[in-house]
Protein backbone atom coordinates (compact mmCIF):
# COMPACT_ATOMS: atom_id res chain seq x y z
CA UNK A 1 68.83 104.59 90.16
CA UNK A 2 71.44 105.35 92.41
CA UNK A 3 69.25 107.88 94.20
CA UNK A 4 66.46 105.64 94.69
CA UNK A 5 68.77 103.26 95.83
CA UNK A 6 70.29 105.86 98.55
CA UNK A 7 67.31 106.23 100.07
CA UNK A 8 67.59 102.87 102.01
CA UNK A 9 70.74 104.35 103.95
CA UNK A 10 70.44 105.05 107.54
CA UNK A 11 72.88 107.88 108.98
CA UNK A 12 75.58 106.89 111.66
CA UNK A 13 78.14 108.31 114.21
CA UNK A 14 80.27 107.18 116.51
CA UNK A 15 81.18 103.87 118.42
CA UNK A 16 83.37 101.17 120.26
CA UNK A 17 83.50 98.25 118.94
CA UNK A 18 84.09 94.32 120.07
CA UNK A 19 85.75 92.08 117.71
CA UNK A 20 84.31 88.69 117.14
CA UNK A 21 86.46 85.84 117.91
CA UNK A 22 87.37 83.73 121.13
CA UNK A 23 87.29 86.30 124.29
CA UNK A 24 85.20 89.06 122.35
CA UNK A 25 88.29 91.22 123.12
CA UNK A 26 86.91 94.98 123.64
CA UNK A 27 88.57 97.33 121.51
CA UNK A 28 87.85 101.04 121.51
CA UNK A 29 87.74 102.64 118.74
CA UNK A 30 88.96 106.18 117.35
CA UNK A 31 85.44 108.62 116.70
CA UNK A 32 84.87 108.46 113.34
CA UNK A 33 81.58 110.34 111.69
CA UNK A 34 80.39 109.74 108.52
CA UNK A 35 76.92 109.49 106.34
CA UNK A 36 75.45 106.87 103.89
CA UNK A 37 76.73 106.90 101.13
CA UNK A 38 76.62 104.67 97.66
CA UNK A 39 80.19 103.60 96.84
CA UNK A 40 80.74 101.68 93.41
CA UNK A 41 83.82 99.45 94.74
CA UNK A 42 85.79 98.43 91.92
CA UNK A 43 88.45 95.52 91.41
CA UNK A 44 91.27 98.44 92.11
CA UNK A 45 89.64 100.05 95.30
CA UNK A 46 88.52 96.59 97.12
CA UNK A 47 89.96 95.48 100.38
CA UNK A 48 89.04 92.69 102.52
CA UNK A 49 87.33 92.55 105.31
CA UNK A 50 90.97 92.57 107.48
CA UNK A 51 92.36 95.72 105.73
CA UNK A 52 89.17 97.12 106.54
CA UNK A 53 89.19 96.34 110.41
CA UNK A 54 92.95 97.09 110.38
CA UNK A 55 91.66 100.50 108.78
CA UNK A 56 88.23 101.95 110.76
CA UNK A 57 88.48 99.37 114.01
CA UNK A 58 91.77 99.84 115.07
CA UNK A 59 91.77 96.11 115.70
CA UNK A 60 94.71 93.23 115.46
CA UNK A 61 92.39 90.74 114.97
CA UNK A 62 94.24 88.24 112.43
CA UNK A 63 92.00 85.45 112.50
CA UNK A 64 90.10 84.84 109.20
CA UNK A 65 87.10 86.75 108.92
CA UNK A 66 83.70 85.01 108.17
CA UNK A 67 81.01 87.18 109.92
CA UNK A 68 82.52 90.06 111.63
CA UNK A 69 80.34 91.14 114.90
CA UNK A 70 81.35 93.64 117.09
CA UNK A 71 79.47 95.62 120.57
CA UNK A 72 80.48 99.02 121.77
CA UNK A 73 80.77 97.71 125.71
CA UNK A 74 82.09 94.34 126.98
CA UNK A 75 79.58 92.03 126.02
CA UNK A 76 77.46 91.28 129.74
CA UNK A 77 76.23 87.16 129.55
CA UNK A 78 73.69 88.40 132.59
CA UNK A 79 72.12 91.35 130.38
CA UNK A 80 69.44 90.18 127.49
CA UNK A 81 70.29 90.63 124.15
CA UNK A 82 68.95 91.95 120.78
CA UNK A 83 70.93 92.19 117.28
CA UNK A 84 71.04 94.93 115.20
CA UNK A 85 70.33 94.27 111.17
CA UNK A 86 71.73 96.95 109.40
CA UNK A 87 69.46 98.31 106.05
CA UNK A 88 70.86 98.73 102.39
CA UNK A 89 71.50 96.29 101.61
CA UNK A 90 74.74 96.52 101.59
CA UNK A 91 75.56 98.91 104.27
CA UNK A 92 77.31 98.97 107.64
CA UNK A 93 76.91 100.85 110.83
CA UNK A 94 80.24 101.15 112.88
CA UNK A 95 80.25 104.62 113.33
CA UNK A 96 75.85 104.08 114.67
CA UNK A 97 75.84 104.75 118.26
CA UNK A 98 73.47 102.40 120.92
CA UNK A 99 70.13 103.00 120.92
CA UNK A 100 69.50 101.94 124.65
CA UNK A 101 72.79 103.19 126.68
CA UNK A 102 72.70 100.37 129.04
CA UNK A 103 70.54 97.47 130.01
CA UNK A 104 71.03 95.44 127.02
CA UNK A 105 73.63 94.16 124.72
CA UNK A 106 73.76 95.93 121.51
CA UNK A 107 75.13 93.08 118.96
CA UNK A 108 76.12 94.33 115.79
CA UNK A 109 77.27 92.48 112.75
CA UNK A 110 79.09 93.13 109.05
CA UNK A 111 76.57 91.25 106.91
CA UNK A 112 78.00 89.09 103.52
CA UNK A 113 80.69 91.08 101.47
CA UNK A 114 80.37 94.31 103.55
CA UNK A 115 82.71 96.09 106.20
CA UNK A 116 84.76 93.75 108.28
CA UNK A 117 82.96 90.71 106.73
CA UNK A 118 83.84 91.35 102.87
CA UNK A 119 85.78 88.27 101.68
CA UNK A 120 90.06 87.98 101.15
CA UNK A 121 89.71 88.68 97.89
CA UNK A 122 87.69 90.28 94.98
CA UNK A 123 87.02 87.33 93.32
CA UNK A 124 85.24 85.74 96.44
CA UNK A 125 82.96 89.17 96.97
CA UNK A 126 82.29 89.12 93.30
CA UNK A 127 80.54 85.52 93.58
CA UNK A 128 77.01 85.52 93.47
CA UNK A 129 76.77 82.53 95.51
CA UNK A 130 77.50 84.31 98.47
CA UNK A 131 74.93 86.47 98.88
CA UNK A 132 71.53 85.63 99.93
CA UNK A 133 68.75 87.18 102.42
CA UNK A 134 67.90 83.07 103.39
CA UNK A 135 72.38 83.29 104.28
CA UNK A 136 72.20 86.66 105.97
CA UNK A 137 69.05 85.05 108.00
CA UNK A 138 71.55 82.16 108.86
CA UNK A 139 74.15 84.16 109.76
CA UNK A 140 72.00 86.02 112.19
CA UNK A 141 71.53 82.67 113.83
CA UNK A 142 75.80 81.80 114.35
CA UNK A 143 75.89 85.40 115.80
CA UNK A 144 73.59 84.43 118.52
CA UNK A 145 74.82 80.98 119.27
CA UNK A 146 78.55 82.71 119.10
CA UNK A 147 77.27 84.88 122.22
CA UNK A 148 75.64 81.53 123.54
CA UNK A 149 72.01 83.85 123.77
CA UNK A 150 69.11 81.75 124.15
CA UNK A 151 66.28 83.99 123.80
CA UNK A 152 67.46 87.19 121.22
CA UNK A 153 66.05 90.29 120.32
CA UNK A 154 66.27 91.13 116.55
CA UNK A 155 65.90 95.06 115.75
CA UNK A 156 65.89 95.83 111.81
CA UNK A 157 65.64 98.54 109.94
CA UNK A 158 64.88 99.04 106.04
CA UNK A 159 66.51 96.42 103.97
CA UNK A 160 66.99 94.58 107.33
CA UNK A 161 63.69 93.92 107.73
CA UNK A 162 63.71 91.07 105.16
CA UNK A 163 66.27 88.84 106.84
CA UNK A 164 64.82 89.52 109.91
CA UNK A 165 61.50 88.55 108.88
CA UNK A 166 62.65 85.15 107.34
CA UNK A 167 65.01 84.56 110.40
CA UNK A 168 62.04 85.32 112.72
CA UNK A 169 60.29 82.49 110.62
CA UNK A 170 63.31 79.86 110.38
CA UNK A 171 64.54 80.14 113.66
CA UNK A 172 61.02 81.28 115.87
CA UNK A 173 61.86 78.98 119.03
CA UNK A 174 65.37 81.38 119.20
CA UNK A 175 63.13 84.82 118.86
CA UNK A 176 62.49 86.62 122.07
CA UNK A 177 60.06 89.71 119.96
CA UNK A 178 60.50 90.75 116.60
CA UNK A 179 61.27 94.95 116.00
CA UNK A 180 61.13 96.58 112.71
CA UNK A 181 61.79 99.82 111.54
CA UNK A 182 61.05 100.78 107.85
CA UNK A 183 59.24 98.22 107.06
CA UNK A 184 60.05 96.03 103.82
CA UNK A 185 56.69 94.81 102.92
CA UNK A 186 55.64 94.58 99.23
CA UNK A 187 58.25 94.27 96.68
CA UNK A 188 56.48 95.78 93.76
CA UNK A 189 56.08 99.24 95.54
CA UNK A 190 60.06 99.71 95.47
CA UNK A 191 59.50 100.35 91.64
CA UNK A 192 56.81 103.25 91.71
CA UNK A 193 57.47 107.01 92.22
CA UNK A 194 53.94 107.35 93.67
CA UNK A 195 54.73 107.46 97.28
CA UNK A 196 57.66 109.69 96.61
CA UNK A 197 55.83 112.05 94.08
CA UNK A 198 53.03 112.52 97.45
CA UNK A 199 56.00 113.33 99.95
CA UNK A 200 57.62 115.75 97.44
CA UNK A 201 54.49 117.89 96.80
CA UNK A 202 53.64 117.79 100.46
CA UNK A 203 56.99 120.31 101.20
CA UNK A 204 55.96 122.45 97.96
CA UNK A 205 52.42 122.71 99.20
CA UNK A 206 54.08 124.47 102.00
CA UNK A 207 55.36 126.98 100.45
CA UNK A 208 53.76 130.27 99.58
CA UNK A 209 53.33 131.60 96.27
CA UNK A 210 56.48 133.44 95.90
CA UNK A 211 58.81 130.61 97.13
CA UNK A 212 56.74 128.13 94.84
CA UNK A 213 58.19 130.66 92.08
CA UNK A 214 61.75 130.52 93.39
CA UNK A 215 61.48 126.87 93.57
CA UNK A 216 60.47 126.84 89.93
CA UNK A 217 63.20 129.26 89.15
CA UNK A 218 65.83 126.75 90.47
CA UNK A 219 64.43 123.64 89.35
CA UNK A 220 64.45 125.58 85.74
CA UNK A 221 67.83 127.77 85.87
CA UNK A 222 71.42 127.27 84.77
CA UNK A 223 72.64 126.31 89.00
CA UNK A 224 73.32 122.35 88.97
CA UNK A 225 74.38 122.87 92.68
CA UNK A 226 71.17 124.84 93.56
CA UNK A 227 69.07 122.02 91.88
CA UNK A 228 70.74 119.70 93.67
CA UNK A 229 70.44 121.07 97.47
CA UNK A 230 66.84 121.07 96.48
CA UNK A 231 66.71 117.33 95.38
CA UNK A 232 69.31 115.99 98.90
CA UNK A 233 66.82 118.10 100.75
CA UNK A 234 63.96 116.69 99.28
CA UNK A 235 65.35 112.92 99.65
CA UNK A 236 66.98 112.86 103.36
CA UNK A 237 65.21 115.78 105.03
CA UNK A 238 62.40 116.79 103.52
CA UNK A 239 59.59 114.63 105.10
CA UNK A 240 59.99 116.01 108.67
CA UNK A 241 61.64 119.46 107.83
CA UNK A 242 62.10 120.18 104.54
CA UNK A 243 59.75 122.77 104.75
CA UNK A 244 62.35 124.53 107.83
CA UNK A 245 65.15 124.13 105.12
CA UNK A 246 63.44 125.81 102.62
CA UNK A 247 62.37 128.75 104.44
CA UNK A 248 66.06 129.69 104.70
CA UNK A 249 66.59 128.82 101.02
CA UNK A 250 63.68 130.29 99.51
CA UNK A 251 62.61 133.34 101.78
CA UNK A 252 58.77 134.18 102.14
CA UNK A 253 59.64 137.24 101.06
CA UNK A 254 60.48 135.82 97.57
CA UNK A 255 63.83 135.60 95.93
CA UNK A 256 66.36 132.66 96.17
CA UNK A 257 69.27 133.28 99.21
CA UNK A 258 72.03 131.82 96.98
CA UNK A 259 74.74 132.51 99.91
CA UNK A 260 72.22 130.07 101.98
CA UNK A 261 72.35 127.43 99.17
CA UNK A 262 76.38 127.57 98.67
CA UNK A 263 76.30 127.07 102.49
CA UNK A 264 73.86 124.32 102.32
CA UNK A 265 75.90 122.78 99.26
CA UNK A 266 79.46 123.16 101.31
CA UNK A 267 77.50 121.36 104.18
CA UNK A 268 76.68 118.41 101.88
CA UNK A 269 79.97 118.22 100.27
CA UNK A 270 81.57 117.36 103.82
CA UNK A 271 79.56 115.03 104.66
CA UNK A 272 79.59 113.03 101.07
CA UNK A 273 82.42 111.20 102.38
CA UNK A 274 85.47 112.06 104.59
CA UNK A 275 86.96 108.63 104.05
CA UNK A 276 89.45 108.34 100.68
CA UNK A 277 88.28 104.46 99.98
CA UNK A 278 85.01 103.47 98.94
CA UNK A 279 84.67 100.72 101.75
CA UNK A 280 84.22 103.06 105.00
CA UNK A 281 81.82 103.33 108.11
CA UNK A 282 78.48 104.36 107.03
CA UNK A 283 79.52 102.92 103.21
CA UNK A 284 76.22 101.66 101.30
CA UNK A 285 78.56 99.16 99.10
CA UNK A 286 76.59 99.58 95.42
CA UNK A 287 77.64 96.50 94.24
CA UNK A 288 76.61 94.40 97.33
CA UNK A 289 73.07 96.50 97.07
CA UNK A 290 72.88 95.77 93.03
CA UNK A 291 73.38 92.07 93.88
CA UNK A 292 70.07 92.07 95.98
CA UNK A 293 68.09 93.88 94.00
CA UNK A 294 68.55 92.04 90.77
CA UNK A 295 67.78 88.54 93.03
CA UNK A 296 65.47 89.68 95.51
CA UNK A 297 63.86 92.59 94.96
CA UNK A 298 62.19 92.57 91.45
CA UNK A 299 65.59 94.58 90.06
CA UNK A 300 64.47 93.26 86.69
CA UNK A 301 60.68 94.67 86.73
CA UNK A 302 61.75 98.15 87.62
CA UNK A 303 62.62 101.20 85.50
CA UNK A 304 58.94 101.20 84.31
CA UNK A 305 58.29 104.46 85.83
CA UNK A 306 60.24 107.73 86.25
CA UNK A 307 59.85 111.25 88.55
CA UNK A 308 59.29 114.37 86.54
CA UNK A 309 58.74 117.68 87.78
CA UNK A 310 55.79 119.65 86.25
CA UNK A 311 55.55 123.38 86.61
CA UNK A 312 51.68 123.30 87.32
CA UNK A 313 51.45 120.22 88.50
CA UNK A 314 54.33 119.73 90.93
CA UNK A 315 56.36 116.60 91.17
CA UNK A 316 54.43 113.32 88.78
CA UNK A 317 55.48 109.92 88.41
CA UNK A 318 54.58 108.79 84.69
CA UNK A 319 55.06 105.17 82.62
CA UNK A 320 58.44 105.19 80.56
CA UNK A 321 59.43 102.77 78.21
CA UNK A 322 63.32 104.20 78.01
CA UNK A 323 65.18 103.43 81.34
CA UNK A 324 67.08 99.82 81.34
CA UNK A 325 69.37 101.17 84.49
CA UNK A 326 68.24 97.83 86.28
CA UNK A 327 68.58 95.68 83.29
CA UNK A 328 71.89 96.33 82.57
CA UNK A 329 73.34 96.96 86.32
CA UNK A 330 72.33 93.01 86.87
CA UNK A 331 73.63 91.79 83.30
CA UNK A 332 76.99 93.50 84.29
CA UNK A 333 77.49 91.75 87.37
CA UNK A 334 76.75 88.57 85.76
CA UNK A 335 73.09 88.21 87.32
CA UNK A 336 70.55 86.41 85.27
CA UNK A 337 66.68 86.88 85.10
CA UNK A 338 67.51 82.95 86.27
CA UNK A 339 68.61 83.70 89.40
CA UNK A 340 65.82 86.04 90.39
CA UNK A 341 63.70 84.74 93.55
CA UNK A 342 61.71 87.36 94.39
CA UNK A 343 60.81 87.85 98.19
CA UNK A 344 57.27 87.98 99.34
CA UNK A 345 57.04 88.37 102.93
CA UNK A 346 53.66 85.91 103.23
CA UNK A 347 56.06 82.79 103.00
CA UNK A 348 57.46 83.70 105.97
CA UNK A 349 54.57 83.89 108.65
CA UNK A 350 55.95 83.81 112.70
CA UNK A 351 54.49 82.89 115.87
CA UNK A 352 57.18 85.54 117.62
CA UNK A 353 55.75 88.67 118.77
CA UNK A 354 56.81 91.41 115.85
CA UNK A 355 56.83 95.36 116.26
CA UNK A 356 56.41 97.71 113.71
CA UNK A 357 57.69 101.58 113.82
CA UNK A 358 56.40 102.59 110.72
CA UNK A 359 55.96 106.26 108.88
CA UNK A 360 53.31 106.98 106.99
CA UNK A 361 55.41 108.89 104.56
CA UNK A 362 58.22 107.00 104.21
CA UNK A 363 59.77 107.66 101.21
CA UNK A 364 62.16 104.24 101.35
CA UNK A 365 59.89 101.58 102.71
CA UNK A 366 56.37 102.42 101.49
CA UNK A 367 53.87 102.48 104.57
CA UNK A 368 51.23 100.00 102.65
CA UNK A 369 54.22 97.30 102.32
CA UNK A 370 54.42 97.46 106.15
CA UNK A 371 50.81 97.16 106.13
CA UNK A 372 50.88 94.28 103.77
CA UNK A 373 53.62 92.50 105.99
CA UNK A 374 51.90 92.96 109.43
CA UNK A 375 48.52 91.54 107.90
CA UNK A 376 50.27 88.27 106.96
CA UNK A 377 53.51 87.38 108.79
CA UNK A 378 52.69 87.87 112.65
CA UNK A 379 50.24 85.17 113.55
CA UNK A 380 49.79 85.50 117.45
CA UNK A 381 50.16 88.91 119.03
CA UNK A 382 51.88 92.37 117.22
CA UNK A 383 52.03 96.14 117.58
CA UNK A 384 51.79 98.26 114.98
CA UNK A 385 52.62 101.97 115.50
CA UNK A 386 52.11 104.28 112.97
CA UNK A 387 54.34 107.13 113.13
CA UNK A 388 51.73 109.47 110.99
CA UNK A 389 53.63 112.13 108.93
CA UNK A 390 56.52 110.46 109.65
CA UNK A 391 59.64 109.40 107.49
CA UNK A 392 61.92 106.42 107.52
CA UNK A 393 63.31 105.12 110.76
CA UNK A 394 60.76 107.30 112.93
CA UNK A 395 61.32 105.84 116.20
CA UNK A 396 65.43 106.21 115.57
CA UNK A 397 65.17 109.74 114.96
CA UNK A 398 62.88 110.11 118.18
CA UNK A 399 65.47 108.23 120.20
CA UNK A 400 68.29 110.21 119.23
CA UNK A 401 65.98 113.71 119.60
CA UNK A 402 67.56 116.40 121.37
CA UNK A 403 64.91 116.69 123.68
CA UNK A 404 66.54 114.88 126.66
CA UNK A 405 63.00 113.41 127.91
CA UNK A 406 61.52 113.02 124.10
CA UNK A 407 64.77 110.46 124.02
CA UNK A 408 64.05 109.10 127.04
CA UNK A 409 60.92 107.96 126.19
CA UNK A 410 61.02 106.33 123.00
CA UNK A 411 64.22 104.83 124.42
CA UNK A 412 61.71 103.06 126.82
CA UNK A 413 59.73 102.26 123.79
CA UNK A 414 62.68 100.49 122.43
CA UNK A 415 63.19 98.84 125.73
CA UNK A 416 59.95 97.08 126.08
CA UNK A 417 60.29 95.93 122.56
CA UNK A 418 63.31 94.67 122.99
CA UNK A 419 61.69 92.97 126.31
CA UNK A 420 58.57 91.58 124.71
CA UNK A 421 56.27 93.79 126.73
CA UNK A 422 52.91 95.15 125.88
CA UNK A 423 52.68 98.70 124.20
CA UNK A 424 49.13 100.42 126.13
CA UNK A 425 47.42 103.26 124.50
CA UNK A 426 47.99 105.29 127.33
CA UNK A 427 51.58 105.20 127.03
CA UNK A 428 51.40 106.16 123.45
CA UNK A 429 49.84 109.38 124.90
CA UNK A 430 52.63 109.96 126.94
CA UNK A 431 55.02 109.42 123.73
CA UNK A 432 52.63 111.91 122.19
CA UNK A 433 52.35 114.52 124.90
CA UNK A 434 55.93 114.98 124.77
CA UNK A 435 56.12 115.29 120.99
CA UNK A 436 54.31 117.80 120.97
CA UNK A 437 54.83 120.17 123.92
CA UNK A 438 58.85 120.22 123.65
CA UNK A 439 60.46 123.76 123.52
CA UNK A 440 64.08 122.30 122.23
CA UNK A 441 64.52 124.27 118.85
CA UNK A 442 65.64 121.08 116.79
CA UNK A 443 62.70 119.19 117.57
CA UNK A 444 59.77 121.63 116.98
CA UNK A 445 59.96 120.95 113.41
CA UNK A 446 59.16 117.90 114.15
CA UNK A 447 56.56 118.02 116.69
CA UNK A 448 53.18 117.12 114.42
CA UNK A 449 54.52 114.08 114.09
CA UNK A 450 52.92 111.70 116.62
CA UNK A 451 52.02 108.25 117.31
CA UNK A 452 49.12 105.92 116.65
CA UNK A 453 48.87 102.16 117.69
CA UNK A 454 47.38 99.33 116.22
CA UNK A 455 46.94 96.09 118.14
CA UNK A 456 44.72 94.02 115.83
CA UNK A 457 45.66 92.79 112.17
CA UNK A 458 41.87 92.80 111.52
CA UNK A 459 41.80 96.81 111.98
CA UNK A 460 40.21 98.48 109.13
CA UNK A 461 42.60 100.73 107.76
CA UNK A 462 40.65 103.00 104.85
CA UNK A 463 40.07 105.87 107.06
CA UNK A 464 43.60 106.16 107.72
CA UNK A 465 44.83 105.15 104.27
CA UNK A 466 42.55 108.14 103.24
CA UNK A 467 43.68 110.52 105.65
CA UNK A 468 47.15 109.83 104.72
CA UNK A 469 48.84 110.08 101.26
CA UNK A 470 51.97 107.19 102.08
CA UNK A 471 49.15 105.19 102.14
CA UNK A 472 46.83 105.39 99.77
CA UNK A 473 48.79 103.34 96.85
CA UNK A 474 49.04 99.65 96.44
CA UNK A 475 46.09 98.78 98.92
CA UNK A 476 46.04 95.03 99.57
C-alpha cells in the first residue's frame, strides 16, 4: 500500500518562504533539499505546526497557526496571482522552487494537519473532523481573500486536483483559469494495477534479451537491495528513463553491474530522508494521506487486485481475495465505512476555464480519469494537452528541464495558463520542436515525449486510447 500510495508525491528543492499573518513578513529561508517521502507520524514523533516552522522556516512567527501560507518573494499586490495545491494528500512543498521566476505571485499553502498548518496538539490532528477535500477547497478561498486577490489562479497537481476542482466549482466567480497537473479523475482507477502493469512492461520491452535475463535474475535472486533499485526505478523514473537507468544496471552485453546497483542503492538511501523527524519539507504525512483515502477515495473498495511479476509474461495485475491493507489502515484510525463520501468529479461541473497537463502513462493519476474529468466538469472553454508517453507532472518536469530554452518555453506555457490565454496548435509545435531537437544530455532521454492538444470535449478519443496503453482501461 504504502508504495502505491508514494506514487502521488511530487519531488521538491529549495525556497524562501513568507509567513502568513498581518504584514506577510518575508523570511528567507536556509536551502534545504529533500524528496517525498511517506512518514507514519506517531503520537511520540508529532509536532505542531509552530515547532515545525520554528524547525524548517526559520520563522518567529508566534501567532496561532490555522492555515499556514507562505511565498518565496515579497508578495507584489500589482502582480496577478495563482495558488499552488500541493498533491498527496498529505504532503507539503517548502523546499519546491517557483515555477514562473517572476511575473506572478507564487502562493503556497500547508493544507489541514500538514507542515506549518498541523494542529497544537495530537489529539486535534488525530480528529477526523478536520479533514475534508470540501475544507481544503474552503481554505483555498481564506488564502485568497487573506492576499485580498480578486481574480486567482489555482495550479494543482495530483491529489490537488480534487480540491481544486470542487473550489473551481464553489467559488467560480473568484477563478481567473483553472490548471491541473496529474489529473484526479475517476476514483475507481486508483485501485487497479492495470495502468501500472502497461508502464512497467513498456521499460522491459526495452530491453534486449540478455538484460531481460538479468532482470529476471534479480527479480528472482537472494539481493533485497538489487530488487529494490529495480522496483524505485520502476516507480519514480521509469516512465521517461527507466530504460537509461537500466542500461547502466543491466549492460547489453548481459550480466548485472552490481557496483552500479550499490551506487544506485547509496543514491536512494540519501535521498530517503535527510531530516531526523517524520514531519519535514517534502514529508507525504501517511496518516493525513490514510485519512483521505478511507473518506474520499474508495480506501474501502481497494485491495481487490495485486502486481505480480511473471517470468514469461512480464509484470500482471490479477484479482486477490487476501489483502485487507485498506480495511484495517481506516479501522485503526477510527474511520468508518460511515464516513466514506466518495468523490466523483461530475458533481462539481465549472464555468472557469480549466487546463489539463496530462501523461498518457501516468502511473499516479490514470490518463482516462483525466479524460473522464475534462468530459464532465469544464462546461465553457478548456485545453487539454496530452503529454503522450509522458509520466506524472509532465509539464513540471519540462519546466524545470535543463535545457535552458525547453524551460523557457513550457514556462510560457505555464504563464498563459496562469493568464487565461488561448493555447494555438502552432505553439504546441514550437513546445514540440524543442523537445525534440535539444542536445542537453539530461533531456534526450526524454525527447519522444511531446505534446498533443485537445480543444473540444466532444473529440473522439479511440484512436488515441488505442495508440496508447495509459489509456486504454476504464473507457467512459
Amino acid at each position: 500500500m504504502g508504495y502505491i500510495k508514494g506514487l502521488f508525491a511530487l519531488s521538491v528543492s529549495a525556497v524562501l518562504l513568507t509567513s502568513c499573518g498581518k504584514g506577510f513578513e518575508s523570511i528567507e529561508e536556509s536551502t534545504t533539499v529533500g524528496v517525498p517521502i511517506l512518514q507514519k507520524v506517531t503520537k511520540e514523533t508529532y509536532m505542531s505546526g509552530h515547532k515545525f516552522c520554528d524547525m524548517y522556516t526559520n520563522t518567529n512567527n508566534s501567532r496561532t497557526v490555522k492555515i499556514y501560507t507562505y511565498l518565496k518573494r515579497e508578495f507584489d499586490p500589482k502582480l496577478p496571482s495563482y495558488i499552488f495545491v500541493d498533491g498527496g494528500p498529505g504532503q507539503n512543498t517548502h523546499a519546491y522552487p517557483d515555477i514562473l521566476g517572476s511575473g506572478f505571485n507564487e502562493i503556497h499553502f500547508d493544507q489541514r494537519g500538514v507542515g506549518c498548518s498541523a494542529p497544537d496538539t495530537w489529539e486535534e490532528y488525530t480528529d477526523q473532523e478536520l479533514y475534508s477535500s470540501f475544507k481544503t477547497a474552503n481554505d483555498i478561498d481564506e488564502v485568497r481573500k487573506a492576499y485580498d486577490v480578486k481574480s486567482v489562479s489555482i495550479y494543482a497537481v495530483s491529489y490537488g486536483t480534487l480540491p481544486a476542482t470542487i473550489y473551481a466549482n464553489k467559488f467560480e466567480a473568484n477563478v481567473k483559469s483553472i490548471v491541473l497537473e496529474g489529473v484526479l479523475g475517476t476514483v475507481e482507477t486508483l485501485s487497479r494495477y492495470s495502468h501500472r502493469v502497461e508502464k512497467y512492461n513498456l521499460i522491459l520491452n526495452s530491453l534486449t534479451e540478455k538484460q531481460r535475463d538479468a532482470f529476471d535474475d534479480v527479480v528472482y535472486g537472494n539481493s533485497n537491495k538489487q530488487k529494490y533499485v529495480l522496483m524505485y526505478l520502476l516507480g519514480t523514473a521509469g516512465f521517461r528513463d527507466g530504460g537509461y537507468y537500466f542500461k547502466k544496471l543491466l549492460p547489453e552485453s548481459g550480466g548485472i553491474n552490481a557496483s552500479e546497483f550499490d551506487r544506485a542503492y547509496g543514491n536512494i538511501m540519501k535521498e530517503q530522508n535527510p531530516y531526523n523527524t517524520a514531519q519535514h519539507p517534502g514529508a507525504t504525512d501517511e496518516n493525513v494521506l490514510t485519512r483521505f483515502y478511507c473518506k474520499e477515495l474508495g480506501g474501502f473498495s481497494k485491495d481487490k487486485f495485486t502486481m505480480n511479476y511473471n517470468r514469461t509474461r512480464g509484470f500482471v495485475e490479477e484479482p486477490t481475495v487476501d489483502k485487507t491493507t485498506w480495511a484495517e489502515e481506516c479501522a485503526a484510525q477510527g474511520i468508518t465505512l460511515a464516513m466514506e463520501n466518495t468523490y466523483d468529479e461530475r458533481k462539481y461541473p465549472t464555468n472557469a476555464t480549466v487546463y489539463y497537463f496530462q501523461g498518457s502513462h501516468d502511473g499516479a493519476t490514470i490518463a482516462s480519469g483525466a479524460l473522464s474529468h475534462w468530459k464532465t466538469v469544464p462546461q465553457k472553454k478548456s485545453f487539454f494537452m496530452l503529454s503522450k508517453k509522458g509520466g506524472h507532472n509532465p509539464g513540471l518536469t519540462k519546466a524545470n528541464a535543463k535545457d535552458k530554452e525547453i524551460s523557457k518555453i513550457h514556462k510560457q506555457l505555464f504563464s498563459d495558463a496562469f493568464s487565461n490565454k488561448r493555447i494555438t496548435v502552432d505553439f504546441v509545435k514550437q513546445l514540440n520542436a524543442k523537445i525534440t531537437s535539444t542536445t542537453v544530455e539530461e533531456d534526450k532521454t526524454q525527447s519522444f515525449i511531446t505534446w498533443e492538444l485537445f480543444s473540444g470535449t466532444k473529440t473522439d478519443f479511440s484512436a488515441v486510447e488505442n495508440e496508447f496503453g495509459g489509456l486504454r482501461r476504464w473507457k467512459q
